[in-house]
C-alpha atoms as a PDB file:
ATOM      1  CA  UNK A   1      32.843  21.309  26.732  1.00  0.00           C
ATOM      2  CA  UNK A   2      31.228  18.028  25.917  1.00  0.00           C
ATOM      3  CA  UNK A   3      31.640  16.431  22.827  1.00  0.00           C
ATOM      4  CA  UNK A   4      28.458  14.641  21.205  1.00  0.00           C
ATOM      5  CA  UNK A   5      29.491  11.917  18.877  1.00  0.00           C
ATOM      6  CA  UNK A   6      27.032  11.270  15.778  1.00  0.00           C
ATOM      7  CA  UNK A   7      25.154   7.834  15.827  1.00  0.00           C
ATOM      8  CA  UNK A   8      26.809   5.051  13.606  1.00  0.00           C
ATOM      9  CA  UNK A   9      24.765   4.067  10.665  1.00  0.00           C
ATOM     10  CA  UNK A  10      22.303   1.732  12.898  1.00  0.00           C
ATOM     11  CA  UNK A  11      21.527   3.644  14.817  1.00  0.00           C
ATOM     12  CA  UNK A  12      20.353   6.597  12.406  1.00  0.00           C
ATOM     13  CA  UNK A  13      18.487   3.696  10.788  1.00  0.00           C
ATOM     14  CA  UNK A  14      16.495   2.580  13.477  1.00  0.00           C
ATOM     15  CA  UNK A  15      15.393   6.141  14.469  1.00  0.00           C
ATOM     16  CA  UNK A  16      14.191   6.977  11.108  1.00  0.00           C
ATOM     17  CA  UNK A  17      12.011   4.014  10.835  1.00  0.00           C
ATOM     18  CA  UNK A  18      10.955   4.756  14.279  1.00  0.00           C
ATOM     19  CA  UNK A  19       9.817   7.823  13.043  1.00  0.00           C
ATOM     20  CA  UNK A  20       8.484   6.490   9.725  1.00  0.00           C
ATOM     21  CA  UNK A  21       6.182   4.352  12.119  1.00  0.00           C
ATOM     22  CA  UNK A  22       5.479   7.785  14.247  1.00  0.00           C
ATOM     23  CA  UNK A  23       6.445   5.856  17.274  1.00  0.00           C
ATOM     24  CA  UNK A  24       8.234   7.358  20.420  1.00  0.00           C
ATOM     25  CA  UNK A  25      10.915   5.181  21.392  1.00  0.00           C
ATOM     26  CA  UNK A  26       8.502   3.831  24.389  1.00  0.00           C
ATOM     27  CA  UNK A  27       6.392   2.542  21.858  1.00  0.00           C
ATOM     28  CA  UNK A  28       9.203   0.661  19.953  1.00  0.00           C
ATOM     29  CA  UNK A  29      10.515  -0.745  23.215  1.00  0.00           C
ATOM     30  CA  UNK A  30       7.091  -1.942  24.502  1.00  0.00           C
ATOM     31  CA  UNK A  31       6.754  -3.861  21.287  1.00  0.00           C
ATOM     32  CA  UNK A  32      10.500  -5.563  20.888  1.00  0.00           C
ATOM     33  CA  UNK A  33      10.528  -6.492  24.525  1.00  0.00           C
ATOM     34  CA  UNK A  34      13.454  -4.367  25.761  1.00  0.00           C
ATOM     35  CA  UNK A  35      13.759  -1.265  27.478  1.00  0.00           C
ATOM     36  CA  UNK A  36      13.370   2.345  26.465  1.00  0.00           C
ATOM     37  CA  UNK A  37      16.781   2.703  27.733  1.00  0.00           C
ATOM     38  CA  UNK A  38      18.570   0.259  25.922  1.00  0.00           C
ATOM     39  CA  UNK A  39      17.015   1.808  23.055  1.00  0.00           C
ATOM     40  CA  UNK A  40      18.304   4.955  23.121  1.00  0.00           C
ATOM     41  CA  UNK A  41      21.583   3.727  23.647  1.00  0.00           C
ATOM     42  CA  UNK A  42      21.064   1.649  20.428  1.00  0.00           C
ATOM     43  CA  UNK A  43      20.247   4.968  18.745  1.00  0.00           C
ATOM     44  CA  UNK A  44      22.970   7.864  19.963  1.00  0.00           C
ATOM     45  CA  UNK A  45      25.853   4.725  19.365  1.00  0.00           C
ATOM     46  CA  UNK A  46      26.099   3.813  23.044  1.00  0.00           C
ATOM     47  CA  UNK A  47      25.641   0.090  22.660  1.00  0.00           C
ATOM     48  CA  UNK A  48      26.122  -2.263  20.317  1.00  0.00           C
ATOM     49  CA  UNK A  49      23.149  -4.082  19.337  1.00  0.00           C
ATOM     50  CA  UNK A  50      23.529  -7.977  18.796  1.00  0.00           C
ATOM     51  CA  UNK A  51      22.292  -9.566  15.675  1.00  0.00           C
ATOM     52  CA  UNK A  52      19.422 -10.969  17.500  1.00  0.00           C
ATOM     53  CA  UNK A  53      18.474  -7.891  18.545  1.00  0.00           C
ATOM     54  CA  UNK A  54      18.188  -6.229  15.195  1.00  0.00           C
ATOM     55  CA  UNK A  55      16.169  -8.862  13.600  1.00  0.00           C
ATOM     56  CA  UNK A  56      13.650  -8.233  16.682  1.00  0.00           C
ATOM     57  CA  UNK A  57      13.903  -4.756  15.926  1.00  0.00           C
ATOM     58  CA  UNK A  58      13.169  -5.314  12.614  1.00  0.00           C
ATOM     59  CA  UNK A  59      10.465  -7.615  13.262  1.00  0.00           C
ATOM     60  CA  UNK A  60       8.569  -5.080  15.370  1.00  0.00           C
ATOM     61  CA  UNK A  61       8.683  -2.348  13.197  1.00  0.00           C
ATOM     62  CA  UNK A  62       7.423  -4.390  10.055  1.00  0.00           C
ATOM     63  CA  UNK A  63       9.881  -4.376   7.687  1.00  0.00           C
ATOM     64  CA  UNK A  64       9.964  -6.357   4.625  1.00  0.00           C
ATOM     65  CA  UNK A  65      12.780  -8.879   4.128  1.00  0.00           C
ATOM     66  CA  UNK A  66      14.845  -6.617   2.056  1.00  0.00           C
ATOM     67  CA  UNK A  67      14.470  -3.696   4.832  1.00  0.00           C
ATOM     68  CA  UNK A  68      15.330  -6.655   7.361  1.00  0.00           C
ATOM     69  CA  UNK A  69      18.674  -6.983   5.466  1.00  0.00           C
ATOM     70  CA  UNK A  70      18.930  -3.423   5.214  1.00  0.00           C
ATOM     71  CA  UNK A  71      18.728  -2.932   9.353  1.00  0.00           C
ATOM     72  CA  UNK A  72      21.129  -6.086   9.532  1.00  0.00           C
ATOM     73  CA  UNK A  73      23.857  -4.646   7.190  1.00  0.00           C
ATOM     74  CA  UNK A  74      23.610  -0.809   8.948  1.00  0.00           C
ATOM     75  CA  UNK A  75      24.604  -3.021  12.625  1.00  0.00           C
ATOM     76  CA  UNK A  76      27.648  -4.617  10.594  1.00  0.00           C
ATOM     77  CA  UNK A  77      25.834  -8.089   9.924  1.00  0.00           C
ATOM     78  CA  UNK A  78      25.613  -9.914   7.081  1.00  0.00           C
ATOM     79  CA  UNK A  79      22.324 -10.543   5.379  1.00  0.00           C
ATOM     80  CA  UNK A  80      20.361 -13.375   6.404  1.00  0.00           C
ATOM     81  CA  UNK A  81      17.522 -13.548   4.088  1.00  0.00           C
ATOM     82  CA  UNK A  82      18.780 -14.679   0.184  1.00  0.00           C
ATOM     83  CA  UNK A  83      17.234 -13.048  -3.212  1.00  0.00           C
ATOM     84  CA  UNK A  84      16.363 -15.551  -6.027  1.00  0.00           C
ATOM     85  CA  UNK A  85      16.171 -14.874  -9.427  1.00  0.00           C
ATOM     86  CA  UNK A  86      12.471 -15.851 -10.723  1.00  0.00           C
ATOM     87  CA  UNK A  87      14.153 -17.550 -14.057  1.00  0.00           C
ATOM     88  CA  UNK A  88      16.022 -20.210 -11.923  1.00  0.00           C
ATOM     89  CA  UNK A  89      15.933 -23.892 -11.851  1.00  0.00           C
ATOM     90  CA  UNK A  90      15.029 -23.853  -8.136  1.00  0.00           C
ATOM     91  CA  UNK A  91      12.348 -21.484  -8.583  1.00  0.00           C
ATOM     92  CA  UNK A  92      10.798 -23.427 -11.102  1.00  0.00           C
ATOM     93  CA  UNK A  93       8.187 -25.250  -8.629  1.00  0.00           C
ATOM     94  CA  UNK A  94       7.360 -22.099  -7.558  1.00  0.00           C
ATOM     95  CA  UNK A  95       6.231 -20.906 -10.999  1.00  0.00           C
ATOM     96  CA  UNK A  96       4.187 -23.431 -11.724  1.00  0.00           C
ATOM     97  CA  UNK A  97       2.375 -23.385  -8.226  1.00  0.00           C
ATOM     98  CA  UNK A  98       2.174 -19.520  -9.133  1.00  0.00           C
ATOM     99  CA  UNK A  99       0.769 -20.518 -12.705  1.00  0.00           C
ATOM    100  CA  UNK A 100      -1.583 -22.880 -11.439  1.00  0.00           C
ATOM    101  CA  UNK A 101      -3.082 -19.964  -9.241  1.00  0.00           C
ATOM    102  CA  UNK A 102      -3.578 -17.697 -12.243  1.00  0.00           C
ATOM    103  CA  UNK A 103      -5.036 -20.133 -14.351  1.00  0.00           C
ATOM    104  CA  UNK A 104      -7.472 -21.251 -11.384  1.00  0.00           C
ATOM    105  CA  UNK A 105      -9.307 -17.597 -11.448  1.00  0.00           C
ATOM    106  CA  UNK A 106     -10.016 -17.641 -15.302  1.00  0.00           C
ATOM    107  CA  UNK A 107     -12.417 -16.521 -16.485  1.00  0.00           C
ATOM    108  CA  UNK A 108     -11.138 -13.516 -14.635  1.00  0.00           C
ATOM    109  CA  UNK A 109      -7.980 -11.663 -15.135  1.00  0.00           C
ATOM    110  CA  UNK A 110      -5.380 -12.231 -12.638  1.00  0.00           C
ATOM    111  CA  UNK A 111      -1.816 -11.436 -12.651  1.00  0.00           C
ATOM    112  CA  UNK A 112       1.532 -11.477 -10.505  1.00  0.00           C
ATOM    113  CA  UNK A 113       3.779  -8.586 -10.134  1.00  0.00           C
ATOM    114  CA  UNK A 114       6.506  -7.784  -8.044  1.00  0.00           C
ATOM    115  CA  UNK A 115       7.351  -4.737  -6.041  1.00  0.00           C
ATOM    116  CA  UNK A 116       7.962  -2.021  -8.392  1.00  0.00           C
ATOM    117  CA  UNK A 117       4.915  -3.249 -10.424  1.00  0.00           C
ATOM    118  CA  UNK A 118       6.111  -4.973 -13.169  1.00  0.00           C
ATOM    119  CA  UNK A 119       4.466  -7.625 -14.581  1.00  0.00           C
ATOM    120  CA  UNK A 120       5.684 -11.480 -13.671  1.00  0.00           C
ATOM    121  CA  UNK A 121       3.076 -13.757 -15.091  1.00  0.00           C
ATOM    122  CA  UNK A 122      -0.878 -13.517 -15.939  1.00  0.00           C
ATOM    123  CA  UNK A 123      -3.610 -15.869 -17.288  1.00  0.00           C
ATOM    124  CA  UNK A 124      -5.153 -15.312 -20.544  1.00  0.00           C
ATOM    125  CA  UNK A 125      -8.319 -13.205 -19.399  1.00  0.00           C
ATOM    126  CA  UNK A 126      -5.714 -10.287 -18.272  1.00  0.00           C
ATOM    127  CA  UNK A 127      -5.294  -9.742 -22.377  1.00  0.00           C
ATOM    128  CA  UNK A 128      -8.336  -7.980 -21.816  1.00  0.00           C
ATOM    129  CA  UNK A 129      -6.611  -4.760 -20.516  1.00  0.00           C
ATOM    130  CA  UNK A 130      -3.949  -5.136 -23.029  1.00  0.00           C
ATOM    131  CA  UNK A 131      -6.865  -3.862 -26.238  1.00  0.00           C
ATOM    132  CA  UNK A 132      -5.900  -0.872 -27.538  1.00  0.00           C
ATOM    133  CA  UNK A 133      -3.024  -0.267 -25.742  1.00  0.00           C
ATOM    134  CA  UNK A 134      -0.218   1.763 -27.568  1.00  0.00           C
ATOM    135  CA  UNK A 135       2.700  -0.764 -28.000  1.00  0.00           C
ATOM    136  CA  UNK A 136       5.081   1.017 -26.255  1.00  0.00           C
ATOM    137  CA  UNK A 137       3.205   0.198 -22.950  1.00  0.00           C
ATOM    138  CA  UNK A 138       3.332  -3.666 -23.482  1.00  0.00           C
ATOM    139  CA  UNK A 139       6.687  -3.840 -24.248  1.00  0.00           C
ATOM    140  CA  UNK A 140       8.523  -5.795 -21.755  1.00  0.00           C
ATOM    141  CA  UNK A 141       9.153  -4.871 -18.916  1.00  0.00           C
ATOM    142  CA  UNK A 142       5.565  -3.847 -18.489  1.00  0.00           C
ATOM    143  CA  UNK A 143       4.382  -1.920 -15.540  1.00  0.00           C
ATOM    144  CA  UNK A 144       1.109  -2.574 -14.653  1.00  0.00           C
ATOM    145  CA  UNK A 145       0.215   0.664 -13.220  1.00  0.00           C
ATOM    146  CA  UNK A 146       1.576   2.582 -15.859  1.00  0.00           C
ATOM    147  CA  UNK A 147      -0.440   0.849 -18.517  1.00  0.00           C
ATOM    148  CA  UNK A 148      -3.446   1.512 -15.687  1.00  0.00           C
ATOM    149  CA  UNK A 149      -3.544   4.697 -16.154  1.00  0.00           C
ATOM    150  CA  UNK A 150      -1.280   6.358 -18.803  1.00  0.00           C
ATOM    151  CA  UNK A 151      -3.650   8.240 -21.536  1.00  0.00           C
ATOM    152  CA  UNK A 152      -2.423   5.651 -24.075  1.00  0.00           C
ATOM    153  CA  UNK A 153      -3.029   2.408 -22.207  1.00  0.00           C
ATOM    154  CA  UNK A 154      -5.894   1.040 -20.402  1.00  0.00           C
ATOM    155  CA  UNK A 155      -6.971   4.435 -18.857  1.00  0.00           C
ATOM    156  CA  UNK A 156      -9.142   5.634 -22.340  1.00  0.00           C
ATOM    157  CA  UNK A 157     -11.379   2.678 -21.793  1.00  0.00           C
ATOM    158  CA  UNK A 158     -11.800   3.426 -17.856  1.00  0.00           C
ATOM    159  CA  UNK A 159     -15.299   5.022 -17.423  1.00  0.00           C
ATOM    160  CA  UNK A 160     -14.456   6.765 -14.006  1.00  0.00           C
ATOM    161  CA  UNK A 161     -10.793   7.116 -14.301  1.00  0.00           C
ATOM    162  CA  UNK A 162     -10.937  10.145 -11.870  1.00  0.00           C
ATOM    163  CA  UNK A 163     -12.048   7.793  -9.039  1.00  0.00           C
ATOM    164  CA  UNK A 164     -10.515   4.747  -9.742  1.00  0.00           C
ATOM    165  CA  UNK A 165      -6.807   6.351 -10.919  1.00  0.00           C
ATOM    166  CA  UNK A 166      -7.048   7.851  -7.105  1.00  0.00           C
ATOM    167  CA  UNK A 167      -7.658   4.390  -5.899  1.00  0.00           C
ATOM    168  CA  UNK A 168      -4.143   2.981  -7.738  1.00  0.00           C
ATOM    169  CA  UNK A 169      -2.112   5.945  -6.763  1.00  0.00           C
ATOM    170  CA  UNK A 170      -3.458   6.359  -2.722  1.00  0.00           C
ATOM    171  CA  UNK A 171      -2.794   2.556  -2.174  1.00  0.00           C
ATOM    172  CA  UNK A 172       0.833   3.244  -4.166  1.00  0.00           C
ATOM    173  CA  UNK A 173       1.151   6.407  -1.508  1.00  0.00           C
ATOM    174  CA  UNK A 174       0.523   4.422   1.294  1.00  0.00           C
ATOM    175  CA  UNK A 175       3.289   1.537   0.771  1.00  0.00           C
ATOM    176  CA  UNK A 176       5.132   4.569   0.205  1.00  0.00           C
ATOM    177  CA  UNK A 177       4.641   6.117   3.653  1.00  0.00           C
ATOM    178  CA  UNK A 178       5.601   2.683   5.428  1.00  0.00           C
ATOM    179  CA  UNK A 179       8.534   1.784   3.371  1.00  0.00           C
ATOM    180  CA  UNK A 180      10.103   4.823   1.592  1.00  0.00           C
ATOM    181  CA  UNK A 181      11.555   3.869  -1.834  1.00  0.00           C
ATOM    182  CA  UNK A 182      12.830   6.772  -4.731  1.00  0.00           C
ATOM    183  CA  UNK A 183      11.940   4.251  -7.661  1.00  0.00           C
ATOM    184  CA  UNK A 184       8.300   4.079  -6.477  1.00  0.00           C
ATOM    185  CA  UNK A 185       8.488   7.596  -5.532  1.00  0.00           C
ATOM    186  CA  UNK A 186       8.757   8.711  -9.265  1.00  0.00           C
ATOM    187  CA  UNK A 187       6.451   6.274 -10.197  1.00  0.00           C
ATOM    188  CA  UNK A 188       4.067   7.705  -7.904  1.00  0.00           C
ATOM    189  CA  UNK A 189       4.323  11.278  -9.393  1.00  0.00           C
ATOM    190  CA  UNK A 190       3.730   9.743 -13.037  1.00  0.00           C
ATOM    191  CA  UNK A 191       1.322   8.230 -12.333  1.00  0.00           C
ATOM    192  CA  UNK A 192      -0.625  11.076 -10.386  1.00  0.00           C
ATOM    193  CA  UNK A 193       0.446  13.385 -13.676  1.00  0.00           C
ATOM    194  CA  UNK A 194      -1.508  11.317 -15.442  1.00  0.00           C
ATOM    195  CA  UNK A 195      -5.118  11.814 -13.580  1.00  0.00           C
ATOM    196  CA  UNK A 196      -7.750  14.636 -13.937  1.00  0.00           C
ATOM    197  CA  UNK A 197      -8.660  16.745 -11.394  1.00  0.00           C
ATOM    198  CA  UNK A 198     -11.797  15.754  -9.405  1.00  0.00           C
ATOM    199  CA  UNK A 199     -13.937  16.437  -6.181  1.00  0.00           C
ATOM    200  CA  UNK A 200     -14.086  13.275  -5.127  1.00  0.00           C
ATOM    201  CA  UNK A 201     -16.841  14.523  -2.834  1.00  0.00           C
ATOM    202  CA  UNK A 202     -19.213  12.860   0.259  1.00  0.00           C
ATOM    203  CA  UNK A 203     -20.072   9.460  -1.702  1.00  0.00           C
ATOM    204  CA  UNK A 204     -16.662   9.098  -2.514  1.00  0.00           C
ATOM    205  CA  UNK A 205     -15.508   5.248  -1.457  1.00  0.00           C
ATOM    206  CA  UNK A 206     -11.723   5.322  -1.389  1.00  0.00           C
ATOM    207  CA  UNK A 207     -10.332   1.559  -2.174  1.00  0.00           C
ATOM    208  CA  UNK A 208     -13.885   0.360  -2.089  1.00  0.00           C
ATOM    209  CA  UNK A 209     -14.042   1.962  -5.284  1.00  0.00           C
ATOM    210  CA  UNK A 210     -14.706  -0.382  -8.488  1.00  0.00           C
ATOM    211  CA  UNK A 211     -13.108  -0.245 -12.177  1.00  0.00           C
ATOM    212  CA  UNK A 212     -15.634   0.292 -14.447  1.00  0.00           C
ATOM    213  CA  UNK A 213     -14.297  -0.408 -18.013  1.00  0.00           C
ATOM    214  CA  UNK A 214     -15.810   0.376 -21.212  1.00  0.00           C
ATOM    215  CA  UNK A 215     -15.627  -3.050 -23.769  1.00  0.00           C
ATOM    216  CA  UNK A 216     -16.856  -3.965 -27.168  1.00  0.00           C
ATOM    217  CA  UNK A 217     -19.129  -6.328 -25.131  1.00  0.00           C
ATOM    218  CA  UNK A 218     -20.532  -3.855 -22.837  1.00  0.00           C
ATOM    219  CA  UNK A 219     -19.219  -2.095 -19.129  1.00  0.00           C
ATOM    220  CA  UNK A 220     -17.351  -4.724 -16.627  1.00  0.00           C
ATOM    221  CA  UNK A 221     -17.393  -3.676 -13.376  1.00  0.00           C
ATOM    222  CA  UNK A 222     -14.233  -5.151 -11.082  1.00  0.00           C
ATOM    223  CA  UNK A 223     -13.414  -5.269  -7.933  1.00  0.00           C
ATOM    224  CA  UNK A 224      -9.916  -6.544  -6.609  1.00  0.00           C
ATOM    225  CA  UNK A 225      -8.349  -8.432  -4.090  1.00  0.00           C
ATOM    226  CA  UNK A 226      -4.289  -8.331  -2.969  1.00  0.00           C
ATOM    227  CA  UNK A 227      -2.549 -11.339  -1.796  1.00  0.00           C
ATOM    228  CA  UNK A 228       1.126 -11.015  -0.718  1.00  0.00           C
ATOM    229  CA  UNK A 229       3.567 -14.295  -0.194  1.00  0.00           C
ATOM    230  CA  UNK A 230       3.968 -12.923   3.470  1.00  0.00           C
ATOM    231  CA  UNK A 231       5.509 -16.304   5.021  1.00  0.00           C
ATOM    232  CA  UNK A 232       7.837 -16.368   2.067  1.00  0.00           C
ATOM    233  CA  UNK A 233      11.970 -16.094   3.628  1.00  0.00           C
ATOM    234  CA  UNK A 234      13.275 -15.675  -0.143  1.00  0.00           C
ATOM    235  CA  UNK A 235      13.366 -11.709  -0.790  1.00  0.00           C
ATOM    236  CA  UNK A 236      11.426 -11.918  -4.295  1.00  0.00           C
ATOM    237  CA  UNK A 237       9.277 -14.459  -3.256  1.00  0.00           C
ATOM    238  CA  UNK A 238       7.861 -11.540  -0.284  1.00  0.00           C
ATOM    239  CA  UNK A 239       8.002  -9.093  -2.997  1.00  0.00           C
ATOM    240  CA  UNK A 240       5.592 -10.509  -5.528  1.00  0.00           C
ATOM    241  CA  UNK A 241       2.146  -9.802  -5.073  1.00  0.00           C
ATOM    242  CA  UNK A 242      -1.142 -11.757  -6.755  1.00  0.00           C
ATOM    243  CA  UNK A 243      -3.959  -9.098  -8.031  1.00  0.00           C
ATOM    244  CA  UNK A 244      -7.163 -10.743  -9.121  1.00  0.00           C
ATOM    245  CA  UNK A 245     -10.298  -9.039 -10.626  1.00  0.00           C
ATOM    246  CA  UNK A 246     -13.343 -10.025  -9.975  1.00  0.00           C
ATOM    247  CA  UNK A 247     -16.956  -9.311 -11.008  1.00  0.00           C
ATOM    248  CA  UNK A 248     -19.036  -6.898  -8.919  1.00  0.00           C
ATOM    249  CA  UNK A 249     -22.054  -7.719 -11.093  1.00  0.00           C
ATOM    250  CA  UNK A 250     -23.820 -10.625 -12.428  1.00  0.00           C
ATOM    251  CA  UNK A 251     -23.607  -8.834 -16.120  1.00  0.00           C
ATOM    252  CA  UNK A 252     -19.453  -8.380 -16.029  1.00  0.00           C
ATOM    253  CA  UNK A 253     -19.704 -12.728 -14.926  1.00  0.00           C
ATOM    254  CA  UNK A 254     -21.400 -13.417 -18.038  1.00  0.00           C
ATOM    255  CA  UNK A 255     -19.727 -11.247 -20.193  1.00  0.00           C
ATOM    256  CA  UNK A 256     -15.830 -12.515 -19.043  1.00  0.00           C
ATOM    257  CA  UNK A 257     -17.199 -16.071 -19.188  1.00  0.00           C
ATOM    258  CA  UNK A 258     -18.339 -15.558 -22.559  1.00  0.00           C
ATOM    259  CA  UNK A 259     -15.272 -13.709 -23.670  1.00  0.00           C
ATOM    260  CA  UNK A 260     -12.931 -16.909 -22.001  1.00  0.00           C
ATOM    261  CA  UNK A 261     -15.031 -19.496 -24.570  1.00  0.00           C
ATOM    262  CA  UNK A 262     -13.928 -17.544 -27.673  1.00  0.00           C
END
């Protein structure tokens, strides 16, 4: 009778992002440079990966900083990648730069959040989604994509909420698929709770889709862009995430120019 012992924490770890990535172990091997052996040694327990090792792993499999220390503490090695708080003193240049970038896209809203959403800074044209907003949605710590689209914060203004909700909550589904996390998870389901039903049909655009947003001045029509800290080493510093709007239309330009010199 032969006895099967069950993997140590690694390696159940590596196999499920493996699998996560919907790569055979070939695939995995190919891209950290070792063998498909070695591999599945790492996985059934057989050998011992060195710390090396696992940050290639990890490295080859995309995982974010945090996941890095994650894969690094499952092996029995002590993080390697620190997590600041925003609020300290060494931060502080960081901030500013940050502030600096914000206040460099007026007259269009931009803002900084950080993984789970939640607002870190924003320049003074992002008050624009804060109008009419109940209270309860702006009181901090706001989530951004709650206030998006919960039927009491910016989502009564949206003109085609159907379309653009879809648009928040499929690129919220797809960071979900490559790194698995139960707070975003439920945020996720909220958020989807919160959307009509709709066809989105054969002219349907998927993230190419613009938010069109109903103002006392007249529709804006915005398009955005993402920009991640990606050659940040400080685990909050990867995490944040810069979301600027800009115009799609020559009318929404005037209007959020005008709106900035009141």
């Amino acid at each position: 009778m032969t006895t099967v012992l069950a993997a140590p924490a690694f390696g159940r770890e590596l196999r499920r992002w493996r699998g996560l990535r919907r790569w055979s172990q070939l695939d995995l091997a190919i891209r950290a440079d070792t063998t498909q052996r070695h591999l599945s040694f790492l996985e059934q327990g057989r050998s011992q990966p060195g710390r090396a090792m696992v940050v290639r792993l990890a490295e080859s499999l995309g995982l974010s900083l945090r996941e890095r220390n994650g894969l690094l503490a499952a092996a029995g090695y002590a993080p390697i990648f620190s997590e600041s708080n925003m609020e300290t003193t060494e931060l502080e240049p960081v901030r500013t730069a940050l502030r600096q970038i914000l206040d460099g896209h007026m007259p269009y809203p931009a803002l900084i959040v950080d993984r789970h959403s939640t607002l870190i800074e924003s320049n003074a044209a992002f008050d624009l989604f804060f109008e009419g907003c109940s209270p309860e949605l702006l009181r901090a710590p706001v989530n951004v994509r709650r206030l998006a689209l919960h039927p009491d914060g910016l989502a009564q203004h949206v003109l085609n909420l159907p379309e653009w909700g879809r648009h928040v909550t499929e690129a919220l589904r797809n960071r979900l698929r490559a790194s698995p996390d139960p707070d975003l998870e439920a945020l996720a389901a909220e958020l989807e709770s919160y959307l009509p039903p709709t066809d989105p049909g054969p002219d349907y655009l998927g993230f190419a889709v613009p938010l069109r947003l109903r103002t006392a001045a007249g529709e804006l029509r915005l398009i955005t862009t993402l920009t991640s800290f990606a050659t940040a080493t400080d685990i909050t510093l990867s995490e944040l995430q810069l979301e600027a709007f800009l115009p799609a239309d020559e009318a929404t330009a005037r209007i959020l120019r005008e709106r900035a010199r009141t």
